[in-house]
PDB file of N, CA and C in Angstrom:
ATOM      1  N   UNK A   1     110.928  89.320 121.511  1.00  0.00           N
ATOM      2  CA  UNK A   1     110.440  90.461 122.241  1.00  0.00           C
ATOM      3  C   UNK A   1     109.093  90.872 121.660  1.00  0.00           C
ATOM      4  N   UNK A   2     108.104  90.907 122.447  1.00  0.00           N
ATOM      5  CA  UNK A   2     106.755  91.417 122.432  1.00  0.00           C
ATOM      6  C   UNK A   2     106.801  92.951 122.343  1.00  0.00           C
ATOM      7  N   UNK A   3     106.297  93.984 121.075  1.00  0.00           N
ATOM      8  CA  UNK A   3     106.248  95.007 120.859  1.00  0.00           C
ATOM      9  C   UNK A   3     104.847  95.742 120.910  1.00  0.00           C
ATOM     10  N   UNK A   4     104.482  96.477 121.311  1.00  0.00           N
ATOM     11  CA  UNK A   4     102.720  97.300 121.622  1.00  0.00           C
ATOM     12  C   UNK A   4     102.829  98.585 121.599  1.00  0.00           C
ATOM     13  N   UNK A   5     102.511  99.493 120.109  1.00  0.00           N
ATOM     14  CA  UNK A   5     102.324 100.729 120.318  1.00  0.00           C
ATOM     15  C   UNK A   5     101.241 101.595 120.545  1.00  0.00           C
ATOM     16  N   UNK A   6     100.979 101.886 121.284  1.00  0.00           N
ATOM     17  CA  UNK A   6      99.605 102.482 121.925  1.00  0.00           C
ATOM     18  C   UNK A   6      99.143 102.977 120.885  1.00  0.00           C
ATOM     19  N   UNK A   7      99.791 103.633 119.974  1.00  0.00           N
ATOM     20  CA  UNK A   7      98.699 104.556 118.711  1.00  0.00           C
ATOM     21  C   UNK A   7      98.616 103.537 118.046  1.00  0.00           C
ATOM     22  N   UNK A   8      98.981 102.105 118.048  1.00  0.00           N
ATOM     23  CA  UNK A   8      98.639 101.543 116.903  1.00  0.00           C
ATOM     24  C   UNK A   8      96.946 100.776 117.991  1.00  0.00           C
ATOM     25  N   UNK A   9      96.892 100.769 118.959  1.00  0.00           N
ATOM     26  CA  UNK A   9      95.578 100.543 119.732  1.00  0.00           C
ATOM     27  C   UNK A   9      94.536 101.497 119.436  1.00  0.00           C
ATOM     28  N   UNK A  10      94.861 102.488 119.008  1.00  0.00           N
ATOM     29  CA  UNK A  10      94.212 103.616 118.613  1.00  0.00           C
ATOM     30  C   UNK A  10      94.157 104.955 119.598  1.00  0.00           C
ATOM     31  N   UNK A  11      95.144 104.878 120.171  1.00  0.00           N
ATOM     32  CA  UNK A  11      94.738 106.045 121.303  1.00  0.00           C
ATOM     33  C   UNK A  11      95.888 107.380 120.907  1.00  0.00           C
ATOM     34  N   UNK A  12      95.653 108.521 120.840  1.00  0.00           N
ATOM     35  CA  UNK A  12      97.056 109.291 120.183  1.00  0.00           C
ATOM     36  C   UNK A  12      98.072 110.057 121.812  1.00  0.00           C
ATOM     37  N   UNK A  13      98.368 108.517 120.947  1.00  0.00           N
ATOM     38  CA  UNK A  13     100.035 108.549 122.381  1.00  0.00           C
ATOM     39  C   UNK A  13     101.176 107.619 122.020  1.00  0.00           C
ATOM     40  N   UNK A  14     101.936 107.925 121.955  1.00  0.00           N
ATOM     41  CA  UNK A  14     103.556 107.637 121.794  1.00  0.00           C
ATOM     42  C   UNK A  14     104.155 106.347 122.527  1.00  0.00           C
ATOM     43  N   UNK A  15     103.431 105.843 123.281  1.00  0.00           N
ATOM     44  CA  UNK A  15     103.824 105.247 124.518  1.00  0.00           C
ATOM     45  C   UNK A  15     104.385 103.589 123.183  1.00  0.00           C
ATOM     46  N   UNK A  16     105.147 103.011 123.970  1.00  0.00           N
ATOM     47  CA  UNK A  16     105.691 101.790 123.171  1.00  0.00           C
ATOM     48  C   UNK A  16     105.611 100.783 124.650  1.00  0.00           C
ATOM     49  N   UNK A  17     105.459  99.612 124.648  1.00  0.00           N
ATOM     50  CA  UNK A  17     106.181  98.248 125.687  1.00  0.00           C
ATOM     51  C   UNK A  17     106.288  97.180 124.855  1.00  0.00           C
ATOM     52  N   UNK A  18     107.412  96.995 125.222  1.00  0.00           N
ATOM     53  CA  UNK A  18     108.225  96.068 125.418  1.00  0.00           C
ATOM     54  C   UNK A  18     107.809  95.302 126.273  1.00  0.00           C
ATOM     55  N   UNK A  19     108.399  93.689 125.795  1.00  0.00           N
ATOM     56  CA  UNK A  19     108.453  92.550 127.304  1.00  0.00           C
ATOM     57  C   UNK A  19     108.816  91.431 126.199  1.00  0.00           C
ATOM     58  N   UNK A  20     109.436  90.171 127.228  1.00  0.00           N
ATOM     59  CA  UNK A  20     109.824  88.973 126.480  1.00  0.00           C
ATOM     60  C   UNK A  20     108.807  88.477 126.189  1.00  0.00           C
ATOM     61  N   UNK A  21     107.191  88.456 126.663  1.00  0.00           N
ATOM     62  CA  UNK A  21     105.918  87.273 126.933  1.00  0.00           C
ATOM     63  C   UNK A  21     105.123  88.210 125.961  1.00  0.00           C
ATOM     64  N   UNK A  22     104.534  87.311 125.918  1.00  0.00           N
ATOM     65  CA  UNK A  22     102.976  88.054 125.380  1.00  0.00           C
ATOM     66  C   UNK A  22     102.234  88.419 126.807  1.00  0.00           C
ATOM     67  N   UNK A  23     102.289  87.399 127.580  1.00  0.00           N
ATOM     68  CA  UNK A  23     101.759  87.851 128.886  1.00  0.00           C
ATOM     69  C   UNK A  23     102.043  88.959 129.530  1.00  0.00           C
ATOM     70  N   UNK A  24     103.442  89.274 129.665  1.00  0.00           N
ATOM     71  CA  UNK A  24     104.073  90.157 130.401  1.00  0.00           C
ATOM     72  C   UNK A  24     103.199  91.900 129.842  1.00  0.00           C
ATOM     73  N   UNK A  25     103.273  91.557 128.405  1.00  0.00           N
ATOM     74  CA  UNK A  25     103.179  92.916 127.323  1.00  0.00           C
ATOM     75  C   UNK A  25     101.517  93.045 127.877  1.00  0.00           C
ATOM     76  N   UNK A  26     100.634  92.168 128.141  1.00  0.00           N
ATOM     77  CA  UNK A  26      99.431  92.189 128.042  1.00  0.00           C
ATOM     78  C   UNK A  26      99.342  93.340 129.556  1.00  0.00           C
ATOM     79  N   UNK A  27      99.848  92.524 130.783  1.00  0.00           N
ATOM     80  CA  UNK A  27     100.016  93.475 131.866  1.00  0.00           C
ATOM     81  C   UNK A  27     100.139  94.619 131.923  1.00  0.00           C
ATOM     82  N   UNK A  28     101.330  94.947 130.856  1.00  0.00           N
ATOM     83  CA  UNK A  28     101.929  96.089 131.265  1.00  0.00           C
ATOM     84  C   UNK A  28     101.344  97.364 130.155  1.00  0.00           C
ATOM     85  N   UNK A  29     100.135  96.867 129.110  1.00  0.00           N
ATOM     86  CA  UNK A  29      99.800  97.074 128.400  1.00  0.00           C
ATOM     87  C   UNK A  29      98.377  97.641 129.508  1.00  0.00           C
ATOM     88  N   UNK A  30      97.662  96.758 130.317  1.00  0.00           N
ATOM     89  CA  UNK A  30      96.575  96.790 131.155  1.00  0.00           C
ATOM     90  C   UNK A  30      96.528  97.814 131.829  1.00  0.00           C
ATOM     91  N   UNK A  31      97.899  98.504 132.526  1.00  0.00           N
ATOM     92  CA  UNK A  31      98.318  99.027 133.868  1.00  0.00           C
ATOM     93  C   UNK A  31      98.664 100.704 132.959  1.00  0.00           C
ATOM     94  N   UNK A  32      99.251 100.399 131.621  1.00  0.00           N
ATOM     95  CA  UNK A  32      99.472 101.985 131.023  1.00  0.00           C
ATOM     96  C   UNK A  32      97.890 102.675 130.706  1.00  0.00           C
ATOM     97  N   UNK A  33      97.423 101.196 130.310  1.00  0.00           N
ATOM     98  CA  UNK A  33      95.637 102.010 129.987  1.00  0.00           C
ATOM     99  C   UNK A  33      95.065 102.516 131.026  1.00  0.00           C
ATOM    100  N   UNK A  34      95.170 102.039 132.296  1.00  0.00           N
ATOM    101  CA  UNK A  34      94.772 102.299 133.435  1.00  0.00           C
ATOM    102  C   UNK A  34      95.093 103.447 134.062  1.00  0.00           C
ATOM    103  N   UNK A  35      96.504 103.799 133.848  1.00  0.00           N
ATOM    104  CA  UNK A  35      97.396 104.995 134.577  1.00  0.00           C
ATOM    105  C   UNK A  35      97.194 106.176 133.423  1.00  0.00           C
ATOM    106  N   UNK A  36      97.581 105.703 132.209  1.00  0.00           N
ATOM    107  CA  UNK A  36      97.581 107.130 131.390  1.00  0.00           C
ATOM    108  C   UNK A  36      96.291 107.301 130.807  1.00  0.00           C
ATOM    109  N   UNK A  37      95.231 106.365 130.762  1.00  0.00           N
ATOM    110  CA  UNK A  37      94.554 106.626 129.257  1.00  0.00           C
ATOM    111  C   UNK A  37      93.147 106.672 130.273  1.00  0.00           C
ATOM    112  N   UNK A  38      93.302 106.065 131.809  1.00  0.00           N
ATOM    113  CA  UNK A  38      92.052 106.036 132.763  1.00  0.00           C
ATOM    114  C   UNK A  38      91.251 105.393 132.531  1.00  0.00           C
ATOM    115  N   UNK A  39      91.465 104.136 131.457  1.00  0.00           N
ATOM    116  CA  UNK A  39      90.614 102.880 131.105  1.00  0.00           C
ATOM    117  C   UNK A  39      90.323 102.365 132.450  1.00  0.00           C
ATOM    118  N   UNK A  40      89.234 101.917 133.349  1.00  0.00           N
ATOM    119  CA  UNK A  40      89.082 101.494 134.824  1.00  0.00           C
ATOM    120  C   UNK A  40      88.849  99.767 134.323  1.00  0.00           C
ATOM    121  N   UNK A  41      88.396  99.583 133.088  1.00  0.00           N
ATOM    122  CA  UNK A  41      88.170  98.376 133.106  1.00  0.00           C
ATOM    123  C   UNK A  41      88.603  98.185 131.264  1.00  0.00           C
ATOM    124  N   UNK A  42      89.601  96.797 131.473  1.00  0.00           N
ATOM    125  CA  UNK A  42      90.151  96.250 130.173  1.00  0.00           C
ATOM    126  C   UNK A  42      89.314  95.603 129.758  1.00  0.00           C
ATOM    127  N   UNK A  43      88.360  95.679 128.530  1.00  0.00           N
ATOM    128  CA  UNK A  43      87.518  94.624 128.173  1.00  0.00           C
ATOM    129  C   UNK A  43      88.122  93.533 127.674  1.00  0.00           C
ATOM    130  N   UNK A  44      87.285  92.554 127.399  1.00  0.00           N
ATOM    131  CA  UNK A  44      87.710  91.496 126.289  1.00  0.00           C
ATOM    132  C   UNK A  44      87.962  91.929 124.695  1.00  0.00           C
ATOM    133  N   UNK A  45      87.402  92.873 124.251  1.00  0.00           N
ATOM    134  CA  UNK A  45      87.527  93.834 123.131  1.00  0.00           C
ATOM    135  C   UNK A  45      89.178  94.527 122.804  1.00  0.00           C
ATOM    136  N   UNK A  46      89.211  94.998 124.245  1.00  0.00           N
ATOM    137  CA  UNK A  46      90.423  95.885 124.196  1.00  0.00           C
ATOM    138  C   UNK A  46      91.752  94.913 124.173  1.00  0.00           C
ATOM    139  N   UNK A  47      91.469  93.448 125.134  1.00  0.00           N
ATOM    140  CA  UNK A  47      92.776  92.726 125.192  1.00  0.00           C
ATOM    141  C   UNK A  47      92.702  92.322 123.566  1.00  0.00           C
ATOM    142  N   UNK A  48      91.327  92.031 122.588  1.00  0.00           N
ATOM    143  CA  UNK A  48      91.599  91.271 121.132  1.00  0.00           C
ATOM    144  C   UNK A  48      92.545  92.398 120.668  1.00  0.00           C
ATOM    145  N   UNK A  49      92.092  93.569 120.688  1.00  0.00           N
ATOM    146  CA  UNK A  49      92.264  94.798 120.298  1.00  0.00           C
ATOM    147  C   UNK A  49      94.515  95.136 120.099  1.00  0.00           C
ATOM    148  N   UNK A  50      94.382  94.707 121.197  1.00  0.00           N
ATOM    149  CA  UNK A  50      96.325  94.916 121.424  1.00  0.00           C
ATOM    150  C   UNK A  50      96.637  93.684 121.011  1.00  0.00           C
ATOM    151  N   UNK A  51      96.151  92.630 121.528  1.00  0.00           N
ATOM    152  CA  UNK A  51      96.614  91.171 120.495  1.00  0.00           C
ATOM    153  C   UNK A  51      96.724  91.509 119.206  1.00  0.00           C
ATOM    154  N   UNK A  52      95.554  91.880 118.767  1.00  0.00           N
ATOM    155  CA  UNK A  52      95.791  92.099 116.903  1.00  0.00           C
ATOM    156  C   UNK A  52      97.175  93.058 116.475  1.00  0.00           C
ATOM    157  N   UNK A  53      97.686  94.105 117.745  1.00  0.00           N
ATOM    158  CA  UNK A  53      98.683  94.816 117.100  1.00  0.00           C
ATOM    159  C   UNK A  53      99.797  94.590 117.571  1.00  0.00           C
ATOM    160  N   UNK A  54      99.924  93.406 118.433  1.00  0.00           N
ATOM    161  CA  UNK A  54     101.084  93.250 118.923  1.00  0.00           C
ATOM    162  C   UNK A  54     102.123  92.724 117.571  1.00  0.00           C
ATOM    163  N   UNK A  55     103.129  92.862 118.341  1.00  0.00           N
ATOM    164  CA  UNK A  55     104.371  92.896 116.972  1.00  0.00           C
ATOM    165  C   UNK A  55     105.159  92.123 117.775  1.00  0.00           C
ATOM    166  N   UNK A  56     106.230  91.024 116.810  1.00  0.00           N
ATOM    167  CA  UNK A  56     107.426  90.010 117.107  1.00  0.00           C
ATOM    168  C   UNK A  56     109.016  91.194 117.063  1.00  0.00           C
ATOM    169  N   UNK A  57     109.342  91.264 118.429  1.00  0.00           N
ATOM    170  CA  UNK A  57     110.793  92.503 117.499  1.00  0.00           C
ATOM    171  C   UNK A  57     112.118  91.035 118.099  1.00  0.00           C
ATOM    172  N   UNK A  58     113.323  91.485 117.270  1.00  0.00           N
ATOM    173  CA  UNK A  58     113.947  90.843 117.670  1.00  0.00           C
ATOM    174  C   UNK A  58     114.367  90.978 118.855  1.00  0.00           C
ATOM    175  N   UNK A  59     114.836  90.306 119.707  1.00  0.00           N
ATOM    176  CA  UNK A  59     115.995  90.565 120.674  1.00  0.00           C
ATOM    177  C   UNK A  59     117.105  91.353 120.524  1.00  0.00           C
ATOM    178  N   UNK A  60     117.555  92.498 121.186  1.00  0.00           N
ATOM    179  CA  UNK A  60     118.667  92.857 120.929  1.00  0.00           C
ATOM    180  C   UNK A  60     119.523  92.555 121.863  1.00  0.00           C
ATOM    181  N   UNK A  61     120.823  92.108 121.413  1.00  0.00           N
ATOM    182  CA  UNK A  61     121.888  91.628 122.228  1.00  0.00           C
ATOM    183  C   UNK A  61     122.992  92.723 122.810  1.00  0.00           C
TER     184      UNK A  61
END
C-alpha cells in the first residue's frame, strides 16, 4: 500500500491517501491538490516532490 501525507508535501493539512499503485496514489494525490489546495497545475517539481514522501505501508488484512 502506497501512503502520501499531505503535510509531509508541505502543505498544513491532515489529508492522508492511500492506494495499492504508486500510480493510483499519484492521481489521487493530483485531484486532492486540485480540489483542496487549488493547485490548477501539478508540476514536474510537485509530482518529484510526493514521490520523495511517498511511504511503503503494509497491507492490512
Amino acid at each position: 500500500m502506497k501512503v502520501i501525507h499531505c503535510r509531509d508535501v508541505g502543505f498544513d493539512c491532515d489529508g492522508v491517501i492511500r492506494a495499492e499503485t504508486e500510480e493510483e496514489a499519484l492521481q489521487q494525490a493530483a485531484k486532492h491538490a486540485q480540489t483542496v489546495h487549488g493547485l490548477e497545475d501539478v508540476s514536474p517539481e510537485v509530482v518529484a516532490k510526493v514521490r520523495s514522501v511517498m511511504r511503503e505501508e503494509p497491507t492490512q488484512i
